[in-house]
Protein backbone atom coordinates (compact mmCIF):
# COMPACT_ATOMS: atom_id res chain seq x y z
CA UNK A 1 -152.80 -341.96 -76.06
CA UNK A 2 -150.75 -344.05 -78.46
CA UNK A 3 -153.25 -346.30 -79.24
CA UNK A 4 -155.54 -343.70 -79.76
CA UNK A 5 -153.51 -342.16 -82.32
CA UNK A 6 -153.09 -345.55 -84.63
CA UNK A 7 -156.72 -345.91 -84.84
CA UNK A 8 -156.55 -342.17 -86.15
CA UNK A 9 -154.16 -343.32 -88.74
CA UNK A 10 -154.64 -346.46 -89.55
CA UNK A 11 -158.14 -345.64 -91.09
CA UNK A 12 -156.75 -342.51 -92.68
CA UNK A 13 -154.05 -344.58 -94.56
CA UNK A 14 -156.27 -346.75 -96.05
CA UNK A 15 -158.60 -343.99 -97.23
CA UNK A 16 -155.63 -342.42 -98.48
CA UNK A 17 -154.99 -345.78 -100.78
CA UNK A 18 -158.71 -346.16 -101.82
CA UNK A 19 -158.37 -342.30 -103.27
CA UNK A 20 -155.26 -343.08 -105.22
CA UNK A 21 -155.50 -345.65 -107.29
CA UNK A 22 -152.66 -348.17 -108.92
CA UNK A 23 -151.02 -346.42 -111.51
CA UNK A 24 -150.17 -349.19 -114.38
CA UNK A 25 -147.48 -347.48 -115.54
CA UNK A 26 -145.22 -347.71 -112.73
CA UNK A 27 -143.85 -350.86 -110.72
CA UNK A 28 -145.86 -351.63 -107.71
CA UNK A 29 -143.34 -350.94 -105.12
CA UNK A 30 -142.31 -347.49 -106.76
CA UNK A 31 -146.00 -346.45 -106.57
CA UNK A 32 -146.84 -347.56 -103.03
CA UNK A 33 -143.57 -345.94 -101.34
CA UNK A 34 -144.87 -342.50 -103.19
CA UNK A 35 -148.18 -342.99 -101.86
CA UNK A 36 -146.50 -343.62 -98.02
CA UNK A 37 -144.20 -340.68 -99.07
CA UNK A 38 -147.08 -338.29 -99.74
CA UNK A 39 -148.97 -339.65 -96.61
CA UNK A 40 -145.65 -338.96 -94.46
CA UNK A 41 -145.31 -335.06 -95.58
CA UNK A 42 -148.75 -334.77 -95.70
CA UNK A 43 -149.15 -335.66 -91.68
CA UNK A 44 -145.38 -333.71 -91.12
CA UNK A 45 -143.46 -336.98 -90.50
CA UNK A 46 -140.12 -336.63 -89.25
CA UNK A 47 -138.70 -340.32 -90.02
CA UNK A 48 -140.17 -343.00 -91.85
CA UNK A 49 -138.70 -346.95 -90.48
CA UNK A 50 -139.45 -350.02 -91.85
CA UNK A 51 -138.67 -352.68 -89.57
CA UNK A 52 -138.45 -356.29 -90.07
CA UNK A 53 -140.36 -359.16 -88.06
CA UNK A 54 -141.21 -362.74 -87.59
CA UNK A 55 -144.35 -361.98 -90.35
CA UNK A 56 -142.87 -359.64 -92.26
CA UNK A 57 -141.93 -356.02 -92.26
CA UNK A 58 -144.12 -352.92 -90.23
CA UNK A 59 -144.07 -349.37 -91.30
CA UNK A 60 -143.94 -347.03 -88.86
CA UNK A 61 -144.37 -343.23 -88.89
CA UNK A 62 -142.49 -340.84 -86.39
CA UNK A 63 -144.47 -338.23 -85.81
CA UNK A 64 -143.96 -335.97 -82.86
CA UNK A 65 -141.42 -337.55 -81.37
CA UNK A 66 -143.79 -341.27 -81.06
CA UNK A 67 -143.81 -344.24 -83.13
CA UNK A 68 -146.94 -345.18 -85.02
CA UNK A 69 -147.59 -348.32 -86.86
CA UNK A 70 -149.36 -347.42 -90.33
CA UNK A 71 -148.89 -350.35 -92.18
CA UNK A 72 -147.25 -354.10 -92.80
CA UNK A 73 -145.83 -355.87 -95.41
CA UNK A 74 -145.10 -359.35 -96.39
CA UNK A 75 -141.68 -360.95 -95.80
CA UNK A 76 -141.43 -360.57 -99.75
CA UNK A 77 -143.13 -357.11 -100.43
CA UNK A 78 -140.86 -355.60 -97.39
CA UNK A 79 -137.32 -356.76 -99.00
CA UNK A 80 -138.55 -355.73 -102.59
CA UNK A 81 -139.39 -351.85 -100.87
CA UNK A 82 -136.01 -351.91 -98.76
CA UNK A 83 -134.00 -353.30 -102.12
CA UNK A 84 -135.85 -350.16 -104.27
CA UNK A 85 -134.87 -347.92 -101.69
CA UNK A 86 -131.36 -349.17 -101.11
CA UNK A 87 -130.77 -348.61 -105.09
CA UNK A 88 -132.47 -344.62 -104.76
CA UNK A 89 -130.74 -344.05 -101.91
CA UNK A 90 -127.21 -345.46 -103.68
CA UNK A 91 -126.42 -348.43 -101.32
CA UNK A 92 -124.71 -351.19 -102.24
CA UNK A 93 -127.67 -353.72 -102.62
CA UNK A 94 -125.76 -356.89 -102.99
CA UNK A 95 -124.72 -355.92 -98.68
CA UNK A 96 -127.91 -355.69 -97.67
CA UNK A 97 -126.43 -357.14 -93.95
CA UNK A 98 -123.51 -354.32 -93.68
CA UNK A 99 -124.91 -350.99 -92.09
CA UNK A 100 -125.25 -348.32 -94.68
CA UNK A 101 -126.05 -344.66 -95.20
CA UNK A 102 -127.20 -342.88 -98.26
CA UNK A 103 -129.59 -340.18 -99.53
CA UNK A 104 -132.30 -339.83 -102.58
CA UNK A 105 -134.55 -336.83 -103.75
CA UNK A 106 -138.03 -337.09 -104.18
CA UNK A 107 -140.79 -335.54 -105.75
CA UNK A 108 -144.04 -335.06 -103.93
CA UNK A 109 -147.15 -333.00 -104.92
CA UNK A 110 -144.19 -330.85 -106.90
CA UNK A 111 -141.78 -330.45 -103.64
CA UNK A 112 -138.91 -331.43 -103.91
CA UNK A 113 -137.85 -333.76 -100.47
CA UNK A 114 -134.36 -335.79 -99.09
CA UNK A 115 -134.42 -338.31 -97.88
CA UNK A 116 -131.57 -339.82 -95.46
CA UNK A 117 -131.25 -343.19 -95.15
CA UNK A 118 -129.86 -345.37 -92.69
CA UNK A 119 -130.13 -349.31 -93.03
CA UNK A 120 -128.64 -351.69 -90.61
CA UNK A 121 -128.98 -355.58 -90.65
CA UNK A 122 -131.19 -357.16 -87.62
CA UNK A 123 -132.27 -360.62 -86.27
CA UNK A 124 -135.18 -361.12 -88.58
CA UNK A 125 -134.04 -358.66 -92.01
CA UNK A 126 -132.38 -355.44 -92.65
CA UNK A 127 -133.96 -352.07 -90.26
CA UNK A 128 -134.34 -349.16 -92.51
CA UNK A 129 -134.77 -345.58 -91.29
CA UNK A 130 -135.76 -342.47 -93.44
CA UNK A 131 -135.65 -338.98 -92.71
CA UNK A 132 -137.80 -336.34 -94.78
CA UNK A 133 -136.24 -333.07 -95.28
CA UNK A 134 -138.21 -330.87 -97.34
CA UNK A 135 -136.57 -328.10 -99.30
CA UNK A 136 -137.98 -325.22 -96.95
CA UNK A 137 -136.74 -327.47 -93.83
CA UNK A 138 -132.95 -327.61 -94.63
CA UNK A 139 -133.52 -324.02 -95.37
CA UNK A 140 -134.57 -323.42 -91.50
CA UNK A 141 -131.89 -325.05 -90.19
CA UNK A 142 -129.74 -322.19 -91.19
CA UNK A 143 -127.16 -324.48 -92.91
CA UNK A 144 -127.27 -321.50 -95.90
CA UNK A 145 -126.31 -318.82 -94.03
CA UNK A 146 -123.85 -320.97 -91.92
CA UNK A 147 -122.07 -321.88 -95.43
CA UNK A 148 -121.66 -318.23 -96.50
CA UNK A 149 -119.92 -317.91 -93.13
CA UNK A 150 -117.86 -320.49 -94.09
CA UNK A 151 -117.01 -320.04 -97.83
CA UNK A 152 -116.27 -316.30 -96.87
């Protein structure tokens, strides 16, 4: 079943990447995390984790409730995309081996999405984890009417 589902992805990814080409104008590592961001709310990802190996660094989708490898990095590109999302998120990049937590907005396809982060050190790098909340999302969970309970 699970390997079923990565050759349903994998494919798809890369046929995402071929339809949206490199945008000049913006660093590399800036563009490809919004084309894996757009890819993640477009397939309903829950978490997003980036985790570091004896190669380099896999991406890997949750999506319900399973793990799914979409794509690697190099030792080198994986640090760069885990440094430019420890400075969105507000970590302190110069710890990058202290367990952190932070948030960041996003922009995709003109929704606006949070993202938690959570970023612990490991044997081989730092393990990032990213949770999508979309605007409607935090919304469902009822925290708004929950608040007016609270603030009245």
């Amino acid at each position: 079943m699970t390997q079923t589902l990565l050759t349903q992805l994998a494919p798809a990814y890369n046929a995402f990447l071929a339809k949206h080409p490199r945008d000049e104008s913006k660093p590399m590592t800036a563009e490809r995390f919004q084309r894996l961001l757009e890819d993640a709310v477009a397939r309903h990802v829950s978490d997003i984790h980036i985790d570091p190996g004896t190669d380099g660094y896999r991406i890997r989708f949750r999506l319900d409730g399973a793990l799914h490898n979409v794509a690697t990095l190099g030792r080198s590109g994986g640090e760069r995309l885990i440094r430019f999302l420890a400075a969105h998120a507000e970590l302190d990049v110069p710890k990058p081996f202290e367990p952190q937590e932070g948030r960041a907005s996003f922009d995709v396809s003109g929704e606006a999405w949070e993202l938690r982060f959570c970023a612990v050190p490991a044997a081989l790098g730092e393990k990032v984890t990213m949770r999508l909340l979309g605007a409607n999302q935090i919304g469902k969970l009822g925290l708004a009417s929950m608040q007016k309970i609270l603030t009245a």
